[in-house]
C-alpha atoms as a PDB file:
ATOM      1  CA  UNK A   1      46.101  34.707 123.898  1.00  0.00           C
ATOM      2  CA  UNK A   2      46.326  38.646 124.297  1.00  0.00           C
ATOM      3  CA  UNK A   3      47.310  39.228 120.864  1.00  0.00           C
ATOM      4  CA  UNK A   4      44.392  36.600 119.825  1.00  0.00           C
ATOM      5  CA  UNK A   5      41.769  38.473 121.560  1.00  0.00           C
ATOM      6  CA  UNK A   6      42.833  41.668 120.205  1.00  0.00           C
ATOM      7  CA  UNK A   7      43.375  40.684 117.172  1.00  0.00           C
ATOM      8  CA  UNK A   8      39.438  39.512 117.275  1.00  0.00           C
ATOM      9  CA  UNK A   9      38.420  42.952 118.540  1.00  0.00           C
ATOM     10  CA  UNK A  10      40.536  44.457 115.381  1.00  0.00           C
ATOM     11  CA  UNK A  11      39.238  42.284 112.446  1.00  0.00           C
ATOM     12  CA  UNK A  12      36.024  42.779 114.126  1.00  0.00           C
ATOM     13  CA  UNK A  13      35.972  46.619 113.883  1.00  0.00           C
ATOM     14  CA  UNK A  14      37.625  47.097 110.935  1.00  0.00           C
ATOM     15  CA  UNK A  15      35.070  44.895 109.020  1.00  0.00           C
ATOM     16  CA  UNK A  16      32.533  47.176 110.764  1.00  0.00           C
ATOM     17  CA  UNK A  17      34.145  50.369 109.623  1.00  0.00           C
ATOM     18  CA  UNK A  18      34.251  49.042 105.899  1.00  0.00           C
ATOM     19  CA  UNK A  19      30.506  50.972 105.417  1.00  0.00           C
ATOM     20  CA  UNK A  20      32.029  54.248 106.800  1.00  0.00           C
ATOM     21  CA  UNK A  21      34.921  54.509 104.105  1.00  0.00           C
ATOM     22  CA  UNK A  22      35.080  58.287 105.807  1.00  0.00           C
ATOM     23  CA  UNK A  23      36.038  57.397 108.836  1.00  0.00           C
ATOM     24  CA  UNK A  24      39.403  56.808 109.977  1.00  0.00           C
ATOM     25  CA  UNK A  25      39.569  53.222 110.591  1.00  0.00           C
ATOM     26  CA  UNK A  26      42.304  53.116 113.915  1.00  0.00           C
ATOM     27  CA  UNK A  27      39.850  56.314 115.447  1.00  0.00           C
ATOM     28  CA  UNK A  28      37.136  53.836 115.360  1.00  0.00           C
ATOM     29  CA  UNK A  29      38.715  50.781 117.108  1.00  0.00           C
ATOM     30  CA  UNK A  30      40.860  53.484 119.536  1.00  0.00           C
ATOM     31  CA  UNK A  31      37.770  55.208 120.642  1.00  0.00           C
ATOM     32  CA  UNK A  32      35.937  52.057 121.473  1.00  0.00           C
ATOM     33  CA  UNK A  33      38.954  50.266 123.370  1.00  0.00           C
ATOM     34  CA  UNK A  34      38.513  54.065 125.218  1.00  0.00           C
ATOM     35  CA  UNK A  35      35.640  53.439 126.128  1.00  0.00           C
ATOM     36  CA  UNK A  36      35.674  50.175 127.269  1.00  0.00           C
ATOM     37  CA  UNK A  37      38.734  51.496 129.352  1.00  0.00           C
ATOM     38  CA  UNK A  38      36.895  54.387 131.279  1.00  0.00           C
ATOM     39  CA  UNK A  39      34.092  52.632 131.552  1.00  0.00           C
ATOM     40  CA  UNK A  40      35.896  49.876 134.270  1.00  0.00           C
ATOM     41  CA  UNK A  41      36.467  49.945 138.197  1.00  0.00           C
ATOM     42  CA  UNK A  42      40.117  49.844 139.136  1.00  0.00           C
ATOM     43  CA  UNK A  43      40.976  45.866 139.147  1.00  0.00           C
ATOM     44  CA  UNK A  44      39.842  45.831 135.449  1.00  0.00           C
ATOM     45  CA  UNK A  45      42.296  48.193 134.893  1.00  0.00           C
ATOM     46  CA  UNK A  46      44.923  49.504 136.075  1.00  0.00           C
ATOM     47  CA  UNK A  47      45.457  52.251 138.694  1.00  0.00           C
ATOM     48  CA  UNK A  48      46.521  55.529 137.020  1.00  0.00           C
ATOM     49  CA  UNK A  49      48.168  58.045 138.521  1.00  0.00           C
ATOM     50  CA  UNK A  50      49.147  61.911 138.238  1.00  0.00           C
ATOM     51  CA  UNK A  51      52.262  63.184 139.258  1.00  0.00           C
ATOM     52  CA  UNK A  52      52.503  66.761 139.018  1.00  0.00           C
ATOM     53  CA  UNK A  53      56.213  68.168 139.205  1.00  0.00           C
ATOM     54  CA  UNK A  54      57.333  71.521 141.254  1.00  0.00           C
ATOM     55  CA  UNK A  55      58.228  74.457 139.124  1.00  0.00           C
ATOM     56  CA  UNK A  56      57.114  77.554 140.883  1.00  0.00           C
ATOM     57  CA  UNK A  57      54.333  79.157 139.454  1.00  0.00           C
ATOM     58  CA  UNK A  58      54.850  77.363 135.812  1.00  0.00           C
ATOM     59  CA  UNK A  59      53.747  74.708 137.766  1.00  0.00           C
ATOM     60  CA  UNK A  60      50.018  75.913 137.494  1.00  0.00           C
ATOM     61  CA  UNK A  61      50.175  74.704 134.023  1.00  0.00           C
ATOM     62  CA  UNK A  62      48.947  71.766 136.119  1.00  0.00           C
ATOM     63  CA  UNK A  63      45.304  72.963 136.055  1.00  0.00           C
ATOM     64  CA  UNK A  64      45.179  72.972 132.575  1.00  0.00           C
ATOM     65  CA  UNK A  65      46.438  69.492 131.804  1.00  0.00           C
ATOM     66  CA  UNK A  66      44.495  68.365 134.084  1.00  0.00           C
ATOM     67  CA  UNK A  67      41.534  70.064 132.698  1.00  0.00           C
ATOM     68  CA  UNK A  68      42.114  68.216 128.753  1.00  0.00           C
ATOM     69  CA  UNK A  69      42.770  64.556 131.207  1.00  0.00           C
ATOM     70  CA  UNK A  70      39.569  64.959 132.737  1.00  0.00           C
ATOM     71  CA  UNK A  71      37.291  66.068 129.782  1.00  0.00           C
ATOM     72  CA  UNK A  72      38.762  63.194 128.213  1.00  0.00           C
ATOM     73  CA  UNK A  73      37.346  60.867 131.010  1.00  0.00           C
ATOM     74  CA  UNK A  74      41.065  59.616 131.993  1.00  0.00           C
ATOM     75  CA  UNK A  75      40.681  57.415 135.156  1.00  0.00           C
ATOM     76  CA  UNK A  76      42.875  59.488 137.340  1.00  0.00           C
ATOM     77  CA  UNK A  77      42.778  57.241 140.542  1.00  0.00           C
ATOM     78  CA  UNK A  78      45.719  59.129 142.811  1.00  0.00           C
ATOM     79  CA  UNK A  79      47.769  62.192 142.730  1.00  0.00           C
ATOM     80  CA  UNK A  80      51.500  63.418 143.698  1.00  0.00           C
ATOM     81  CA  UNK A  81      52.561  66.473 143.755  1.00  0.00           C
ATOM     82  CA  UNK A  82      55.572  68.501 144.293  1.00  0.00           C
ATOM     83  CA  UNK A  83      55.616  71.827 145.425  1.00  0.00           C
ATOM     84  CA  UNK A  84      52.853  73.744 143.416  1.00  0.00           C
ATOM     85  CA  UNK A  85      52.371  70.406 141.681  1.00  0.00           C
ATOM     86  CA  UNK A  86      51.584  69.640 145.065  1.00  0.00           C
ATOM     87  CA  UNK A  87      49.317  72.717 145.251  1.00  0.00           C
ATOM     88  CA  UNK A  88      47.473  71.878 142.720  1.00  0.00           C
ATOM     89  CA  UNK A  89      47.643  67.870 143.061  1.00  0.00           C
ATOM     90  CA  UNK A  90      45.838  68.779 146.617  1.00  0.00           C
ATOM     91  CA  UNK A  91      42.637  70.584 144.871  1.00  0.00           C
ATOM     92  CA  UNK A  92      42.636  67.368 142.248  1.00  0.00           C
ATOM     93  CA  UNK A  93      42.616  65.005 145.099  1.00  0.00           C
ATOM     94  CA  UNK A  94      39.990  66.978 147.315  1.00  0.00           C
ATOM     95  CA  UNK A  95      37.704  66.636 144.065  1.00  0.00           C
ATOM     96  CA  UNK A  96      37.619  70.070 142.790  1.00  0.00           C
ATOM     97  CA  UNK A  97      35.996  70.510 139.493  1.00  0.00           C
ATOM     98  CA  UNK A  98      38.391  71.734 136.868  1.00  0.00           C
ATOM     99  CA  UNK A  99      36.863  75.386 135.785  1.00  0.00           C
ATOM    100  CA  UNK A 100      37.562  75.426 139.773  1.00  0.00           C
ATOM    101  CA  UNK A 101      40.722  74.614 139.621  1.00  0.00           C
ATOM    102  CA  UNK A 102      41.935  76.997 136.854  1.00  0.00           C
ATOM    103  CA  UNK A 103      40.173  79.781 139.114  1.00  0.00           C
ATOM    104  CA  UNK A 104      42.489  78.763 142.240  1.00  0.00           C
ATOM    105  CA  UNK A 105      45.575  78.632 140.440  1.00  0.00           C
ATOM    106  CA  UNK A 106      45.174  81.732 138.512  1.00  0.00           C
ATOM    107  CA  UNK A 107      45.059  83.241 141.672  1.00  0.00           C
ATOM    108  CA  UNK A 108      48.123  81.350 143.590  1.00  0.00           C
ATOM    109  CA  UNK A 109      51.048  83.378 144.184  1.00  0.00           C
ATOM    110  CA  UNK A 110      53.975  84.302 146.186  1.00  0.00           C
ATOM    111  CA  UNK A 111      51.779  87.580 147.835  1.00  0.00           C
ATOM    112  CA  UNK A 112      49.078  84.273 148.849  1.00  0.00           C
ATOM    113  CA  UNK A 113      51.620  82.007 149.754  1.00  0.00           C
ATOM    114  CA  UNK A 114      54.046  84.170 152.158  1.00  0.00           C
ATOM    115  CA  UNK A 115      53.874  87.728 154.396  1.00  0.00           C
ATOM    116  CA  UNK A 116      55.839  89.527 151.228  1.00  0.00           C
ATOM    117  CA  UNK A 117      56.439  93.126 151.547  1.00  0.00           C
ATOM    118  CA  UNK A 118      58.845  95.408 150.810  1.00  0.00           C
ATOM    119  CA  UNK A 119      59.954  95.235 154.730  1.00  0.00           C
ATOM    120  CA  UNK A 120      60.210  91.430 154.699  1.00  0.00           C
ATOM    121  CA  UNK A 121      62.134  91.288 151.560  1.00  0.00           C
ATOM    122  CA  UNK A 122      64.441  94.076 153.072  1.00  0.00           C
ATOM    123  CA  UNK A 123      64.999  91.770 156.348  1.00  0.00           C
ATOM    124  CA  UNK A 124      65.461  88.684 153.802  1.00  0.00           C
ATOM    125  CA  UNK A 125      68.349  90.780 151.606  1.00  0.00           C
ATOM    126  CA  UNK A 126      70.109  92.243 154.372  1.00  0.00           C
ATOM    127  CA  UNK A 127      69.485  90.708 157.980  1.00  0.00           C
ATOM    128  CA  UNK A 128      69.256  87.055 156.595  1.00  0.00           C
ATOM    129  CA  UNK A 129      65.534  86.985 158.035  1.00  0.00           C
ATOM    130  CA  UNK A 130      63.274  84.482 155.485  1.00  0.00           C
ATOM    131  CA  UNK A 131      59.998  84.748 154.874  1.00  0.00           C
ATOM    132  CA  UNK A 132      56.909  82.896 156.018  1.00  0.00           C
ATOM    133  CA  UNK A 133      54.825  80.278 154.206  1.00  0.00           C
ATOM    134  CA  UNK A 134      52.219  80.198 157.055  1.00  0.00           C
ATOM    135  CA  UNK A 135      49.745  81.867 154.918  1.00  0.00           C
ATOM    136  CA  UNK A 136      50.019  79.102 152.226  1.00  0.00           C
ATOM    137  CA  UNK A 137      47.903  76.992 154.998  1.00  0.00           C
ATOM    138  CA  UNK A 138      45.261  79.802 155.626  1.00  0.00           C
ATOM    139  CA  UNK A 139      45.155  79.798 151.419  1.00  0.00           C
ATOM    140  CA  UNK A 140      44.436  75.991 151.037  1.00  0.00           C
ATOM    141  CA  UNK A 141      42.544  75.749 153.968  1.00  0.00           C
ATOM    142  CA  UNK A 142      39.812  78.448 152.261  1.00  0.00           C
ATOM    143  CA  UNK A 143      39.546  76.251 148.872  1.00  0.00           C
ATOM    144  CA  UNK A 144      40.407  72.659 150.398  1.00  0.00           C
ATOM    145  CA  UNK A 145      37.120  70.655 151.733  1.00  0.00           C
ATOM    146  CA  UNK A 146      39.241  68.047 153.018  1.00  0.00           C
ATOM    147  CA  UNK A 147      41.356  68.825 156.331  1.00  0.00           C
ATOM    148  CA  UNK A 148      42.941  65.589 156.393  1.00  0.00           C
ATOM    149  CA  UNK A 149      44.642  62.892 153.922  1.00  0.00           C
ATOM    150  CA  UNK A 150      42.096  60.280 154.936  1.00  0.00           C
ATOM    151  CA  UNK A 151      39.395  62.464 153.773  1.00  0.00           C
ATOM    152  CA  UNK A 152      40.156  63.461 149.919  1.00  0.00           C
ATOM    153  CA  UNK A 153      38.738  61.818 147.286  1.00  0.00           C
ATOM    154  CA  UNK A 154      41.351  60.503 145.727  1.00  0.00           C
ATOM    155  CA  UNK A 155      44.698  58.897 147.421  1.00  0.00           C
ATOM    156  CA  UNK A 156      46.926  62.053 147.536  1.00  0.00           C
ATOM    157  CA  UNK A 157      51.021  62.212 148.569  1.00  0.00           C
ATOM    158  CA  UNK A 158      53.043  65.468 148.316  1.00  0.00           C
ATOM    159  CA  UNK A 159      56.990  65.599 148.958  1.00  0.00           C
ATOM    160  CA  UNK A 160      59.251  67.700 151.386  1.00  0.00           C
ATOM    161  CA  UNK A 161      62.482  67.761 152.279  1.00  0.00           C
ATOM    162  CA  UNK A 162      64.091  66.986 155.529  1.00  0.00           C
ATOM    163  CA  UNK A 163      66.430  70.411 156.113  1.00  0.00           C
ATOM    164  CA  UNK A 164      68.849  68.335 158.643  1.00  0.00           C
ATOM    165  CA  UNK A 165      69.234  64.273 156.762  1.00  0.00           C
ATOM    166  CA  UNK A 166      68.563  65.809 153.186  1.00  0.00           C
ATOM    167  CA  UNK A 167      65.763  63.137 152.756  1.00  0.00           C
ATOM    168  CA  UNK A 168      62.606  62.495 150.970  1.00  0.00           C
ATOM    169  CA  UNK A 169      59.735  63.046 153.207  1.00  0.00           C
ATOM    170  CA  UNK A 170      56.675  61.559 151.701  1.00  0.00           C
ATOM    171  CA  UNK A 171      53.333  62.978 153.243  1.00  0.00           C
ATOM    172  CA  UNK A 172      50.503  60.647 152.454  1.00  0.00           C
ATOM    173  CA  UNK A 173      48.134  61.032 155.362  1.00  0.00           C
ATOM    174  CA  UNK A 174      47.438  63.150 158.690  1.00  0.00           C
ATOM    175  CA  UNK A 175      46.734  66.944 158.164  1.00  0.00           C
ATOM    176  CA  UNK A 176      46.655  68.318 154.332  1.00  0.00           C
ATOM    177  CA  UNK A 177      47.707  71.943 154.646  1.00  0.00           C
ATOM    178  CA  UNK A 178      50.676  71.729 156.322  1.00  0.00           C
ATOM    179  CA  UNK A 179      52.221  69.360 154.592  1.00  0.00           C
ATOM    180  CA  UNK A 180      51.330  70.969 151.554  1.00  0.00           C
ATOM    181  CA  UNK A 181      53.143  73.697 152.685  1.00  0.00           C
ATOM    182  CA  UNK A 182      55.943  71.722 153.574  1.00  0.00           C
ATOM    183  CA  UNK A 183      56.175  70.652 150.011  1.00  0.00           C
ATOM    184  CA  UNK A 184      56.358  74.306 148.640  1.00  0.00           C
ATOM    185  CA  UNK A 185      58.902  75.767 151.170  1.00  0.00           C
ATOM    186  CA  UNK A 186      61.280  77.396 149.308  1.00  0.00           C
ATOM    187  CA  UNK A 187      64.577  77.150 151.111  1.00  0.00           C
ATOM    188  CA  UNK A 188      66.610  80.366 151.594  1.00  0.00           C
ATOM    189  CA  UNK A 189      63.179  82.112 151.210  1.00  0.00           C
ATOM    190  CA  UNK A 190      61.024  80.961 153.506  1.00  0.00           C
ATOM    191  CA  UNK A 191      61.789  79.508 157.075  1.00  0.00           C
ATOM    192  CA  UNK A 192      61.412  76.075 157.244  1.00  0.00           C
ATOM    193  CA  UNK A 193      58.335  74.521 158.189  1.00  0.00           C
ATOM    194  CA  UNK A 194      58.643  72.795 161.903  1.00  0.00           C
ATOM    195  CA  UNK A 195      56.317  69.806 161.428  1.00  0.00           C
ATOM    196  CA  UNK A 196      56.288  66.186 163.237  1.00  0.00           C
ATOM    197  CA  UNK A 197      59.987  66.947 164.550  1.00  0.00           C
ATOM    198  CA  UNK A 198      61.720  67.655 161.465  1.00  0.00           C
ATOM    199  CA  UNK A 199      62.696  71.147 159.605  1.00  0.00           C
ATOM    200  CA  UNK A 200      60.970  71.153 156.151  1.00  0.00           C
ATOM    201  CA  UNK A 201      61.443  72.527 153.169  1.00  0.00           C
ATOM    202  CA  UNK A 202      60.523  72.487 149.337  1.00  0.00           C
ATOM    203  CA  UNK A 203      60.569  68.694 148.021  1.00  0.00           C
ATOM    204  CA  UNK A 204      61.265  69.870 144.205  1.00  0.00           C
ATOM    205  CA  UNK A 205      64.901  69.898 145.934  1.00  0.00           C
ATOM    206  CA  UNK A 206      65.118  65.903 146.163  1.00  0.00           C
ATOM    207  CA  UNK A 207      61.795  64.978 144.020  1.00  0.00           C
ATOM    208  CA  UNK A 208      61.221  67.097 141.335  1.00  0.00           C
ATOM    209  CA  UNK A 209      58.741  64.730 139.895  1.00  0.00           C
ATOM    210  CA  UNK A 210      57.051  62.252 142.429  1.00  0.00           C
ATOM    211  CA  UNK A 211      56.496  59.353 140.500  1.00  0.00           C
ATOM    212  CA  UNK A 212      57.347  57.232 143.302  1.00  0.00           C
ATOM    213  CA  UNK A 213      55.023  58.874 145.428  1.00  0.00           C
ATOM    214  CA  UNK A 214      52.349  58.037 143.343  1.00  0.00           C
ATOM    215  CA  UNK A 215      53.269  54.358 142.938  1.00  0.00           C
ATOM    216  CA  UNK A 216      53.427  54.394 146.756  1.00  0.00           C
ATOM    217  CA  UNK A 217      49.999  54.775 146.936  1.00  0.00           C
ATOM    218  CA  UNK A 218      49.261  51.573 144.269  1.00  0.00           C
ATOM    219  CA  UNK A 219      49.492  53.387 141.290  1.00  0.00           C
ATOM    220  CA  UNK A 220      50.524  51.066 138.371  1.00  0.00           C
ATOM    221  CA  UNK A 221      50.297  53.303 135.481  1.00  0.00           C
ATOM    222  CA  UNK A 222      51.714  57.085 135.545  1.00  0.00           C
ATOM    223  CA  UNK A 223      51.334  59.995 133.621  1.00  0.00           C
ATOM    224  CA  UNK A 224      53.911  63.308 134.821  1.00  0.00           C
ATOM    225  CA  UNK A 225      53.105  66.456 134.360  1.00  0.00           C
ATOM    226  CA  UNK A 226      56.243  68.323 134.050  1.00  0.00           C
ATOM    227  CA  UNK A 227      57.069  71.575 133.832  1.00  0.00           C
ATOM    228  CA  UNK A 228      60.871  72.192 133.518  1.00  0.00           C
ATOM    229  CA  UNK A 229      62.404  75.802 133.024  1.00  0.00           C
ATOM    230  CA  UNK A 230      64.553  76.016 129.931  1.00  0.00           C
ATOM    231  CA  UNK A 231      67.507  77.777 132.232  1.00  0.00           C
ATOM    232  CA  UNK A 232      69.254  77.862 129.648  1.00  0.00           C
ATOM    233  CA  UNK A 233      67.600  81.129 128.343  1.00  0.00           C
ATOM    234  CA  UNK A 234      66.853  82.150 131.303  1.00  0.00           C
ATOM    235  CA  UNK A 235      67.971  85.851 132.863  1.00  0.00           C
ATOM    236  CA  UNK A 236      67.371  86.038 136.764  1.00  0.00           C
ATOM    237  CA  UNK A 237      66.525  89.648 137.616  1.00  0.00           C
ATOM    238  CA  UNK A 238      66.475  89.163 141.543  1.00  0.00           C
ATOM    239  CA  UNK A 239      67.970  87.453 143.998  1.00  0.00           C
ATOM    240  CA  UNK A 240      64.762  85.621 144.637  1.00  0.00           C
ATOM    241  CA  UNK A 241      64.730  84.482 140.728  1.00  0.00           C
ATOM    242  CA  UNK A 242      68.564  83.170 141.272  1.00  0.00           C
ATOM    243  CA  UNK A 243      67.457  81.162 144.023  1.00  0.00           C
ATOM    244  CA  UNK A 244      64.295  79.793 142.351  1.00  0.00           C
ATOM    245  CA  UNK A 245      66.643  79.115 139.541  1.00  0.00           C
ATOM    246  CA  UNK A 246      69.303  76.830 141.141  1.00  0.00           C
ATOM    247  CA  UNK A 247      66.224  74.700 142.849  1.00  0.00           C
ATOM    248  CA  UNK A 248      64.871  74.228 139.293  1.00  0.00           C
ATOM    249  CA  UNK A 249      68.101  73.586 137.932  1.00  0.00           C
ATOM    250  CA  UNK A 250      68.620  70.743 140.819  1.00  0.00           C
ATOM    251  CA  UNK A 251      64.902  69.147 139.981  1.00  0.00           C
ATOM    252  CA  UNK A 252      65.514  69.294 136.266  1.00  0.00           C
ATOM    253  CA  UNK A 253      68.719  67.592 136.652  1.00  0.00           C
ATOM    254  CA  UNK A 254      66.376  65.182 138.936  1.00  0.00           C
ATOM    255  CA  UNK A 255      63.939  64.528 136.077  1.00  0.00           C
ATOM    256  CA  UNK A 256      66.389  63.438 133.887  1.00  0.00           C
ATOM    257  CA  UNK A 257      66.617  60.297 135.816  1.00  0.00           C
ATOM    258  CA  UNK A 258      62.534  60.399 136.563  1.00  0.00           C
ATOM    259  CA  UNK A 259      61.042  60.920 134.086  1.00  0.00           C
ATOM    260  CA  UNK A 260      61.771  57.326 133.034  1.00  0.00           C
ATOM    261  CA  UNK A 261      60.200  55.822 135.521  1.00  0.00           C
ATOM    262  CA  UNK A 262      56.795  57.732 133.730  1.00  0.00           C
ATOM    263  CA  UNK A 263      54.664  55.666 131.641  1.00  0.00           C
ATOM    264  CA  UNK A 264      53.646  59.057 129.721  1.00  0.00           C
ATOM    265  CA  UNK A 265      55.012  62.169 129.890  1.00  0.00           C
ATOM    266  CA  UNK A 266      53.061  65.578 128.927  1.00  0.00           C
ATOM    267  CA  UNK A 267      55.273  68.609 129.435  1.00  0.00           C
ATOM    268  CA  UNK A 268      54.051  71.916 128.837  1.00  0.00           C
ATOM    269  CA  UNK A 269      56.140  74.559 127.398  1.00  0.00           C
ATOM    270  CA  UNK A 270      55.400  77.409 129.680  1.00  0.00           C
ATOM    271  CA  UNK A 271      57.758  80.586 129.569  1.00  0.00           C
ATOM    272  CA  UNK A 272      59.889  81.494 132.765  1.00  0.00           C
ATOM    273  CA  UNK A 273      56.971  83.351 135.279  1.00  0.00           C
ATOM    274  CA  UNK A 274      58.665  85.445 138.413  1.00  0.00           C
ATOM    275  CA  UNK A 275      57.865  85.026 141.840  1.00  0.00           C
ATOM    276  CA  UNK A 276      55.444  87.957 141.637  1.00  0.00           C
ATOM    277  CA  UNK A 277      54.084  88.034 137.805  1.00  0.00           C
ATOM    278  CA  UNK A 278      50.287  86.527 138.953  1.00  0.00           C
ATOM    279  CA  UNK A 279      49.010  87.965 136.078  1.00  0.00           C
ATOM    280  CA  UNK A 280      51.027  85.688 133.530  1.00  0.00           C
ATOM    281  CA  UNK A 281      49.498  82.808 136.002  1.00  0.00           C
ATOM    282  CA  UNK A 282      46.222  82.600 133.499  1.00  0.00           C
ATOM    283  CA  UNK A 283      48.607  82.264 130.184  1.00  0.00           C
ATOM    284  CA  UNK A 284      50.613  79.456 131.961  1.00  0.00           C
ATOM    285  CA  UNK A 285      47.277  77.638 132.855  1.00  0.00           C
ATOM    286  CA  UNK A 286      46.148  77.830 128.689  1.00  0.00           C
ATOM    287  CA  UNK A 287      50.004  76.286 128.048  1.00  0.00           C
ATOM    288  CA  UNK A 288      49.130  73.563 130.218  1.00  0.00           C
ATOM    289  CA  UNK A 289      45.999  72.928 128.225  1.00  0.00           C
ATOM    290  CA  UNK A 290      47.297  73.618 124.942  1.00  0.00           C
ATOM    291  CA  UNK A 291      50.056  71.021 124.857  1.00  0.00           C
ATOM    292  CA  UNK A 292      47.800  68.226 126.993  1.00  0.00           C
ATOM    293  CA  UNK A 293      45.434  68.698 124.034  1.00  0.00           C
ATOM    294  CA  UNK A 294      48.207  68.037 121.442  1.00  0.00           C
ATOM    295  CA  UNK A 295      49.454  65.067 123.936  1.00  0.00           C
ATOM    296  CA  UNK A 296      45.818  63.379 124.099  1.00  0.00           C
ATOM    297  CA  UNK A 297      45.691  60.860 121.488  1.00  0.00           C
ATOM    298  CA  UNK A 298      48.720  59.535 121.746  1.00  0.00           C
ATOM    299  CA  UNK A 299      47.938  59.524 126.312  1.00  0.00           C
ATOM    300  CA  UNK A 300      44.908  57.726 125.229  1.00  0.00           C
ATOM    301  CA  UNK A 301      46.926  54.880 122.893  1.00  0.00           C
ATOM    302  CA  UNK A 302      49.635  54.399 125.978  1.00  0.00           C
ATOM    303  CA  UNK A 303      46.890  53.612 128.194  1.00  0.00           C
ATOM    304  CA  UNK A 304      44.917  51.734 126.310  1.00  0.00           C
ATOM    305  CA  UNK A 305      48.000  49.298 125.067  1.00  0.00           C
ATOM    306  CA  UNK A 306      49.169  49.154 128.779  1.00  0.00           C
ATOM    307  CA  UNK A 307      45.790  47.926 129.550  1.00  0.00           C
ATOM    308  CA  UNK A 308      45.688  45.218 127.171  1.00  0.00           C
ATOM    309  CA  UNK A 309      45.844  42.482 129.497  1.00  0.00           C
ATOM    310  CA  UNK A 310      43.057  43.435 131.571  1.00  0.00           C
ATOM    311  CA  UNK A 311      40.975  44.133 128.843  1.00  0.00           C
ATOM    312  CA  UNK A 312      41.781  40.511 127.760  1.00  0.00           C
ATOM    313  CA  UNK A 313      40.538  38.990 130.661  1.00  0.00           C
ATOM    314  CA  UNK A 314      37.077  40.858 130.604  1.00  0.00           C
ATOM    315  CA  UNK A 315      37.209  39.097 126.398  1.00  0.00           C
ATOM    316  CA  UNK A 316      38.221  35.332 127.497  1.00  0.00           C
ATOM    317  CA  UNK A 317      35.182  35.603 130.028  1.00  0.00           C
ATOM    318  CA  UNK A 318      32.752  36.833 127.450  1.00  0.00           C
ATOM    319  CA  UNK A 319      33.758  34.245 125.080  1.00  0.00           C
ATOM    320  CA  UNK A 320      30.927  31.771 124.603  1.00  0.00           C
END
C-alpha cells in the first residue's frame, strides 16, 4: 500500500513537472513531500529529535546547525545535550531564537563558565585544588527563561556522570541550571557538582552523544550533532588541553558505537579551540552552519522517507 500511494504522489508530480522541463524533477516532488511533512502535528509524523554531543567549546558549532535545521522548518520536537551540547540544547529547548543563540554561544567560555585566574589555575597545578563551575549556573540563569524542566518549550534531557558508580545520570526534569552544569563538569578541572546526593561530573565521559536521552523523552526519529576532535592531529599545549583531550578521546571512542543508533548524522568539521580561545568561538559557530547547509538536502530526504508511513495514512484517508 505505501509504495502504492507514493508511487501515486510520484507519477502525479512528475506529470506535473513535464511543463517546467527547467526544473529538476525529484526537487519538485522532495519539496512538496517537505512540506506536507512540516506542515503536520506530531502523531502525523514522527517525533524528531536533536542530540547535540559534548566537545568543549567546538561544541558551539551547535548554534549554527541548528540555525540551517530551523530555517529549513525541521520539526525539532526535543533536545539532548551533552556538555556544551547540553549548553546549547538548553537555549534550543527554552525557545531561543537562533540569531540568539549564535550571540550566547559566541560568548560561552571557560572565563563564563568557572572562577579562572591565574591564582586558581596555580592552586589547580600545584595544590590539586579544581576549579568551580558555579558560575556556569549564574551564566544560564541570565539567558535561560525557563528555571525548571517542566517549563521549556520543548522536552529537554542533558547527561552527567555519577563520580562514585560511573553511571549515566539522565536529567530530564526539576531545576535546569544545575543540571546543566552537571553535564559540563569537567572532571580533574572543576569540583564536582553536589546535586540530589550524588557527585557529578561532565556526561561527555559516559555519553558523548545522547541519543538515548532523546529517545527517552519519545523521540522516534534523531538527528546528532557531533562534533568530534580529530586527536589525531592534535598538539595539547597545557595541562588543561591534555585533560580535555583524553575526555574527548573517551566520547569519540563512545560515538563510534552511537552514532548508529542516529537516524542522521551532521558533523561539523570544526578545528581544535582551547579552553580559553573565545574569540575562535564565532568561526566554530559558521562551521556548524557551513556543513548543516551542505548536510540539508540529503536531512530533508532521510526524514521525509522515514516518514513515509505516516504520510500514507493522511493519502488512504483522502482517497475518495
Amino acid at each position: 500500500m505505501l509504495t502504492l500511494l507514493f508511487g501515486i504522489v510520484l507519477t502525479h508530480f512528475l506529470a506535473s513537472a513535464q511543463a517546467l522541463p527547467s526544473l529538476d524533477q525529484d526537487a519538485i516532488l522532495r519539496d512538496h513531500l517537505w512540506r506536507e511533512l512540516r506542515s503536520k502535528p506530531k502523531g502525523r509524523r514522527p517525533v524528531v529529535g536533536l542530540a547535540l554531543s559534548g566537545g568543549s567549546l567546538r561544541a558551539v558549532a551547535h548554534a549554527g546547525v541548528f540555525s540551517v535545521l530551523d530555517q529549513a522548518g525541521f520539526p525539532i520536537d526535543v533536545v539532548a545535550g551533552t556538555s556544551m551540547g547540553a549548553v546549547m540544547g538548553s537555549a534550543i529547548a527554552d525557545g531561543m531564537a537562533p540569531a540568539t543563540l549564535r550571540e550566547l554561544a559566541s560568548n560561552v567560555g571557560f572565563r563564563s563558565a568557572s572562577n579562572y585566574g591565574a591564582l586558581n589555575l596555580f592552586r589547580l597545578a600545584f595544590f590539586d585544588s579544581p576549579l568551580s563551575s558555579e558560575k556556569t549556573e549564574r551564566f544560564l540563569a541570565k539567558h535561560l527563561r525557563a528555571r525548571r524542566f517542566e517549563q521549556l518549550k520543548r522536552p529537554f534531557a542533558c547527561v552527567a556522570m555519577d563520580l562514585n558508580s560511573g553511571e549515566a545520570i539522565i536529567f530530564r526534569e526539576g531545576p535546569v541550571t544545575p543540571a546543566v552544569r552537571a553535564s559540563m563538569n569537567l572532571p580533574g578541572i572543576f569540583s564536582p557538582v553536589e546535586y540530589r546526593h550524588r557527585f557529578l561530573v561532565d556526561g561527555g565521559v559516559v555519553d558523548f552523544i545522547p541519543i538515548d536521552a532523546a529517545k527517552l523523552l519519545g523521540a522516534q526519529y534523531v538527528i546528532a550533532s557531533i562534533t568530534e576532535l580529530d586527536y589525531a592531529t592534535s598538539r595539547p599545549k597545557s595541562m588543561l588541553n591534555t585533560l580535555e583531550q583524553v575526555i574527548d578521546i573517551r566520547g569519540s571512542l563512545l560515538s563510534r558505537e552511537q552514532r548508529k543508533s542516529a537516524n542522521f548524522l551532521i558533523e561539523p568539521q570544526v578545528p581544535d579551540i582551547g579552553f580559553v580561545e573565545s574569540p575562535r568561538l564565532r568561526d566554530s559557530i559558521t562551521h556548524g552552519a557551513i556543513d548543516a547547509a551542505k548536510r540539508l538536502v540529503a536531512g530533508q530526504e532521510s526524514l521525509i522517507l522515514y516518514s513515509l508511513p505516516w504520510l500514507a495514512k493522511d493519502w488512504e484517508k483522502a482517497r475518495p
